[in-house]
Structure formats: C-alpha cells, structure tokens
N, C-alpha and C. Protein backbone atom coordinates (compact mmCIF):
# COMPACT_ATOMS: atom_id res chain seq x y z
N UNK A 1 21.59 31.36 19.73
CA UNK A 1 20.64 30.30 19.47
C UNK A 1 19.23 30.89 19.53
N UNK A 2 18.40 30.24 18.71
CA UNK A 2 16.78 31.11 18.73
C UNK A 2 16.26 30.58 19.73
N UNK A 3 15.06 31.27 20.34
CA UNK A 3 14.60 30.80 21.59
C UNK A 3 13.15 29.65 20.68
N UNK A 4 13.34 28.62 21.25
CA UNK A 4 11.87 27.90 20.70
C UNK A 4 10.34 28.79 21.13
N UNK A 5 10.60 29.08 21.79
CA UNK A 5 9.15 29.24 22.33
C UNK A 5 8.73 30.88 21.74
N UNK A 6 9.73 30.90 20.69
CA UNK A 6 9.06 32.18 19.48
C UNK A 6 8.80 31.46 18.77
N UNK A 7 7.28 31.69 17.89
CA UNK A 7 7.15 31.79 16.73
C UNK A 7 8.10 32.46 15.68
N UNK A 8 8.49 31.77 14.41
CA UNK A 8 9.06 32.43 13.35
C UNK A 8 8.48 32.34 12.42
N UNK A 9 7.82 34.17 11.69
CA UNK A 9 6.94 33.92 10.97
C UNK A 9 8.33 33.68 9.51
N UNK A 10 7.39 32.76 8.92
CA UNK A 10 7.87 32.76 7.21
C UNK A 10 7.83 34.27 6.11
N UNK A 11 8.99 34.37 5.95
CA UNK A 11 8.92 35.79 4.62
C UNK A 11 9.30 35.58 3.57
N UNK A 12 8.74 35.74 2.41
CA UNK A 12 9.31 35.23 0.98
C UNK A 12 8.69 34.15 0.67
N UNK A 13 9.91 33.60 0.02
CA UNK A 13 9.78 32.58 -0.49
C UNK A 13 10.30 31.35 0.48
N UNK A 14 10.00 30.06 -0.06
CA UNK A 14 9.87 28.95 0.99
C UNK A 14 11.69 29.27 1.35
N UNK A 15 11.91 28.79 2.44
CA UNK A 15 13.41 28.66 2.64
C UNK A 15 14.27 30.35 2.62
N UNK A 16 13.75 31.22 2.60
CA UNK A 16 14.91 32.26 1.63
C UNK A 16 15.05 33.37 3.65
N UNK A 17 15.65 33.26 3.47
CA UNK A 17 16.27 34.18 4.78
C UNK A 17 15.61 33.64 6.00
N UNK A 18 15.44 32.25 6.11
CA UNK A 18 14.73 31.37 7.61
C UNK A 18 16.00 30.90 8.45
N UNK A 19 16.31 31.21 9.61
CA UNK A 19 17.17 30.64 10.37
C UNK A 19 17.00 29.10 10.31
N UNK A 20 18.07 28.29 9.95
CA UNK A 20 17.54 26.89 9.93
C UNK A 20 17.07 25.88 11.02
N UNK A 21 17.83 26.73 12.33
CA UNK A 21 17.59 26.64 13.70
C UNK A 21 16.74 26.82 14.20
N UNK A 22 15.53 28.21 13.72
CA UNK A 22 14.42 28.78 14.00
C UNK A 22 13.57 27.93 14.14
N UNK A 23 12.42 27.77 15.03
CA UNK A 23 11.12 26.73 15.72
C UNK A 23 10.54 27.28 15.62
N UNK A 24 9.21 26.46 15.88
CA UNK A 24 7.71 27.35 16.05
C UNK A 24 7.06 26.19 17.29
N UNK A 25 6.63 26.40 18.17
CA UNK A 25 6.27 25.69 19.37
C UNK A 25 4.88 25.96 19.54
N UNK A 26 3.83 24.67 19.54
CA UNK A 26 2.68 24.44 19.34
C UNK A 26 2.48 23.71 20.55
N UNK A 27 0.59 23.96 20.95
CA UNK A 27 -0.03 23.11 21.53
C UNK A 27 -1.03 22.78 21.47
N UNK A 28 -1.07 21.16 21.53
CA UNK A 28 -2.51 20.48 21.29
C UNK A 28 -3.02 19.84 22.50
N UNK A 29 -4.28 19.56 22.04
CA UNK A 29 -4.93 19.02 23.09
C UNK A 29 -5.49 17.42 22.44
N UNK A 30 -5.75 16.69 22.82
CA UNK A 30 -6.05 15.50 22.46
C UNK A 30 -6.83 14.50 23.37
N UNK A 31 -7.50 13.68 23.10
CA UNK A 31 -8.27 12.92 24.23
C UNK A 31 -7.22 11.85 24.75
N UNK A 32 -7.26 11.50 25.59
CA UNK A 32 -6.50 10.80 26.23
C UNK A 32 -6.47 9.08 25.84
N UNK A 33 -7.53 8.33 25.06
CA UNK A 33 -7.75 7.39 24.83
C UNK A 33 -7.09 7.57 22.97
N UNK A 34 -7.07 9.19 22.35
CA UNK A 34 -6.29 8.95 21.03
C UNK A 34 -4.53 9.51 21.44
N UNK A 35 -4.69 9.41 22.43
CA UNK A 35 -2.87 9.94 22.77
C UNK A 35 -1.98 8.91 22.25
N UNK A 36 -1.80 7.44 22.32
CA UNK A 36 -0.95 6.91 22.22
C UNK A 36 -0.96 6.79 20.52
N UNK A 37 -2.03 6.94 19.89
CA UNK A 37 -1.63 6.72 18.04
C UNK A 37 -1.61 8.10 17.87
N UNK A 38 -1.19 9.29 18.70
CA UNK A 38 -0.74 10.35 17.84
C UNK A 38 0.54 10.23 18.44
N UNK A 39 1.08 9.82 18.90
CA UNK A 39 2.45 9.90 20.00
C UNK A 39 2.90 8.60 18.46
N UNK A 40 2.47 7.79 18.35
CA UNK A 40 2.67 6.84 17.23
C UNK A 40 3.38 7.78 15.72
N UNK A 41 2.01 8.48 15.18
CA UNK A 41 2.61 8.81 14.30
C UNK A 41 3.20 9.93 14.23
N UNK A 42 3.81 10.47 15.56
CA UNK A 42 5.50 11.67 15.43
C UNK A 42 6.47 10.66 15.61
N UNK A 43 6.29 9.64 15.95
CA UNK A 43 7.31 8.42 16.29
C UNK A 43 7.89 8.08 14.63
N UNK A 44 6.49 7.82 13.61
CA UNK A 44 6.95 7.04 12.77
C UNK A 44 7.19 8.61 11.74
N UNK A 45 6.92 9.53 12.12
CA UNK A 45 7.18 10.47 11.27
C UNK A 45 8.60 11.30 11.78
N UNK A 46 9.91 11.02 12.03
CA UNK A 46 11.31 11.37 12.34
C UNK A 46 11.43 12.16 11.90
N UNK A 47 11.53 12.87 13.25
CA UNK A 47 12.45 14.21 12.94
C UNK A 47 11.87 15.52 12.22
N UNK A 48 10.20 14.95 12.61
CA UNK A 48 9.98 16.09 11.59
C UNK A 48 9.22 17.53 12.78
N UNK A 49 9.48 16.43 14.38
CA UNK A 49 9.51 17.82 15.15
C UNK A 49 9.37 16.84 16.78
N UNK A 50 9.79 17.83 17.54
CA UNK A 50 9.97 17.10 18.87
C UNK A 50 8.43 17.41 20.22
N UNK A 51 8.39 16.39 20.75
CA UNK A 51 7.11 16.71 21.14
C UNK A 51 7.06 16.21 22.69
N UNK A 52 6.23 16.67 23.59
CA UNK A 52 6.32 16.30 24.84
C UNK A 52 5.01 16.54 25.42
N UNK A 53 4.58 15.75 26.50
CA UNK A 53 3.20 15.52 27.18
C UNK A 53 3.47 16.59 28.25
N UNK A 54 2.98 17.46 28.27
CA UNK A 54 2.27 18.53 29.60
C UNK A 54 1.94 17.82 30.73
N UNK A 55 2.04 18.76 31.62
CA UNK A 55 1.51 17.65 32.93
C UNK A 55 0.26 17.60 33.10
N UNK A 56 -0.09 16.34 33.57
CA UNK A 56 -1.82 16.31 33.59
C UNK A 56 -1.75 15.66 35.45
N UNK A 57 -3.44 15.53 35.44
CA UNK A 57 -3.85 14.80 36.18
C UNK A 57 -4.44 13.42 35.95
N UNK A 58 -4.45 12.21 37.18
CA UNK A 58 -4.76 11.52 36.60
C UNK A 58 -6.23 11.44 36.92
N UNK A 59 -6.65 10.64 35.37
CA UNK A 59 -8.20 11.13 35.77
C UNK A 59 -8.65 11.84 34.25
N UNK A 60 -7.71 12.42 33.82
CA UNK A 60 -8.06 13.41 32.99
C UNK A 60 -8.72 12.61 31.53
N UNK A 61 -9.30 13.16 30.85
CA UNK A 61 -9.63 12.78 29.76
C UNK A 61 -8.99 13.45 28.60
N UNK A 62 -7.98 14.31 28.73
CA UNK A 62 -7.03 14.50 27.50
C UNK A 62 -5.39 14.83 27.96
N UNK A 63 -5.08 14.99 26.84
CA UNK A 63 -3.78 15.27 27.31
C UNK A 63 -3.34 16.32 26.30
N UNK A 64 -2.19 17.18 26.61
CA UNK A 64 -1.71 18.31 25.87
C UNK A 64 -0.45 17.84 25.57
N UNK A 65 0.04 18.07 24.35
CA UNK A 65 1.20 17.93 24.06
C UNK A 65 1.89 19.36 23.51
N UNK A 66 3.33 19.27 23.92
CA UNK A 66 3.86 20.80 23.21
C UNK A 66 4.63 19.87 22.55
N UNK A 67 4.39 20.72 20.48
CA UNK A 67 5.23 20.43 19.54
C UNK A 67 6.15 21.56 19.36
N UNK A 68 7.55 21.41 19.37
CA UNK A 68 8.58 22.57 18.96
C UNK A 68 9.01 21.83 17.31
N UNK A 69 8.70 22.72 16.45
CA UNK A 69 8.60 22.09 14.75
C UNK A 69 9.64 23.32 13.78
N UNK A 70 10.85 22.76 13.90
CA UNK A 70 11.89 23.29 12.67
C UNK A 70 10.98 23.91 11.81
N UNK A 71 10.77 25.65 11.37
CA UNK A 71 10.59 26.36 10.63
C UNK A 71 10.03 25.36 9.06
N UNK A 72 10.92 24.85 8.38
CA UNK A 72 11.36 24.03 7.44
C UNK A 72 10.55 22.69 7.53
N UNK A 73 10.19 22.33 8.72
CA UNK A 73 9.55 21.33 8.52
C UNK A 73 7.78 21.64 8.99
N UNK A 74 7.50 23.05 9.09
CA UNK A 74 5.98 23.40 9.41
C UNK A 74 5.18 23.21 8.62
N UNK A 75 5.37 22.87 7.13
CA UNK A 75 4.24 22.79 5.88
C UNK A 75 3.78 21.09 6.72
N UNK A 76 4.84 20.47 6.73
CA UNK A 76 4.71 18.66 6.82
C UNK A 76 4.02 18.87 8.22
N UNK A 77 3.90 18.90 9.36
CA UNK A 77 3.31 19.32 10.28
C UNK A 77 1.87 19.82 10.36
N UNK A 78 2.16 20.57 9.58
CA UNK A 78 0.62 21.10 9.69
C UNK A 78 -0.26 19.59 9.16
N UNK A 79 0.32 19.40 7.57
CA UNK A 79 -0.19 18.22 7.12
C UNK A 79 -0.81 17.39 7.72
N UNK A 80 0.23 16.90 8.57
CA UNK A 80 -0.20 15.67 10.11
C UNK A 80 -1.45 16.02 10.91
N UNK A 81 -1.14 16.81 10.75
CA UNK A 81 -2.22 17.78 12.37
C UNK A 81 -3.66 17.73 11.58
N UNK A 82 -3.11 18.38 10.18
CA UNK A 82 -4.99 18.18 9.84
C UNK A 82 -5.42 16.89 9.52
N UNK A 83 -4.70 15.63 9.21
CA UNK A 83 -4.82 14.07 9.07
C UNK A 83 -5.24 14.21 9.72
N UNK A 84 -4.61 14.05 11.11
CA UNK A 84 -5.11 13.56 12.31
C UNK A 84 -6.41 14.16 12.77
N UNK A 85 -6.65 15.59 12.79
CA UNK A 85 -8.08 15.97 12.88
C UNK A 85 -9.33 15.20 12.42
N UNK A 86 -9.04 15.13 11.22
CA UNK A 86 -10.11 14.34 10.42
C UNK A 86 -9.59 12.98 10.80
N UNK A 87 -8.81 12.51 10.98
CA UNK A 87 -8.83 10.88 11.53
C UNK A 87 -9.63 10.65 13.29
N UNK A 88 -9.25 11.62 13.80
CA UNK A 88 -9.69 11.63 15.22
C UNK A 88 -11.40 12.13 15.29
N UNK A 89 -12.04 12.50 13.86
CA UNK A 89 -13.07 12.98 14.18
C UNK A 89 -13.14 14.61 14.93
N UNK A 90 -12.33 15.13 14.43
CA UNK A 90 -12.23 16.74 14.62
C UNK A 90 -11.98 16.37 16.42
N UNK A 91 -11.44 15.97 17.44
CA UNK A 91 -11.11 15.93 18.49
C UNK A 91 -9.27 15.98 18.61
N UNK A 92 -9.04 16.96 17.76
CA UNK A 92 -7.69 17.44 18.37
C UNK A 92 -8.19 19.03 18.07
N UNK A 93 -7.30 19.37 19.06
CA UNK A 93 -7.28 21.30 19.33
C UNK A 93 -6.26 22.00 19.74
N UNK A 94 -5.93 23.08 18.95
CA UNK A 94 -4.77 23.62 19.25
C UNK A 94 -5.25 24.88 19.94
N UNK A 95 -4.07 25.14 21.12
CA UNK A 95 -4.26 25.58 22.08
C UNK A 95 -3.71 26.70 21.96
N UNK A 96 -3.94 27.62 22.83
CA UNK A 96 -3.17 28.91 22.78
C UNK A 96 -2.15 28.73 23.33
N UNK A 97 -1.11 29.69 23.25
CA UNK A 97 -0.05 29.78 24.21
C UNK A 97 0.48 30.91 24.79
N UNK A 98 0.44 31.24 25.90
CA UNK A 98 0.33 32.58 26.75
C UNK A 98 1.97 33.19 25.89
N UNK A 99 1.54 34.86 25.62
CA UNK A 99 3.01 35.22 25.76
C UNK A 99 3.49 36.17 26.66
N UNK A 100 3.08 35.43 27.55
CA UNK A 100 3.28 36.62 28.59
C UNK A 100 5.27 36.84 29.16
C-alpha cells in the first residue's frame, strides 16, 4: 500500500503509470471564521479527497486542515483551493510539511 504522506509526483501523460492508490497529502491553513464553508465545499465536492482538522487551540483564529487527495483527483483539487483563495480573499495558505 503507498504511504499517504508521500507526495507522488505525476510522469507523462495524465493517468499513464500513476498508482491509482497513490496520494498527495496537503496542508492548509484557513481562518477560523471561513472553516466551516470550506469544510462545506469538500463535503459537497465527494470523494474528491479526504480531509481532517489539526489540532488547535481554543482561541485560535485559524485552523489547519490536512488534505490526503488521490493522485487522479489533484487537477480538481487544486481547482477548489484556488476558488476558494480568491473566494476567501487570498486568506487560505498552504503550509509546509516537515519531511523529516
């Protein structure tokens, strides 16, 4: 089984030698008052990647979410992410992720 928390870069052509299993695991940052309409639209957008809230404090003014996004479904993803940028007023940010 592939480990999520690799990146899998794309080679070729769309689809052509991609494990279909293969992920790519992302993180954003988001304000905490636009969390619940981006949590909205991975809700109304199925299946097109699984997502979970980081732990915060309370208090905080954002929240991080990690997206793990099927290889296959990263073009549609990205899509979202830059909507939402420009819908949120450039207040989403993607985060690094240690590879240590």
């Amino acid at each position: 089984m592939t480990d999520p928390s690799k990146s899998t870069k794309m080679k070729g052509q769309p689809g052509e030698g991609i494990d279909p299993a293969a992920s790519v695991v992302r993180r954003i940052r988001v304000r905490s008052d636009d969390s619940a309409f981006v949590y909205s639209i991975f809700e109304a957008s199925e299946g097109v990647c699984a997502y979970s809230t980081l732990p915060h404090q309370p208090g905080d003014r954002h929240r991080d979410l990690e997206l793990v996004i099927p290889v296959g479904q990263l073009p549609e993803v990205e899509r979202i992410l830059n909507d939402l940028t420009d819908r949120l007023a450039g207040e989403l940010y993607e985060l690094k992720i240690d590879s240590a």
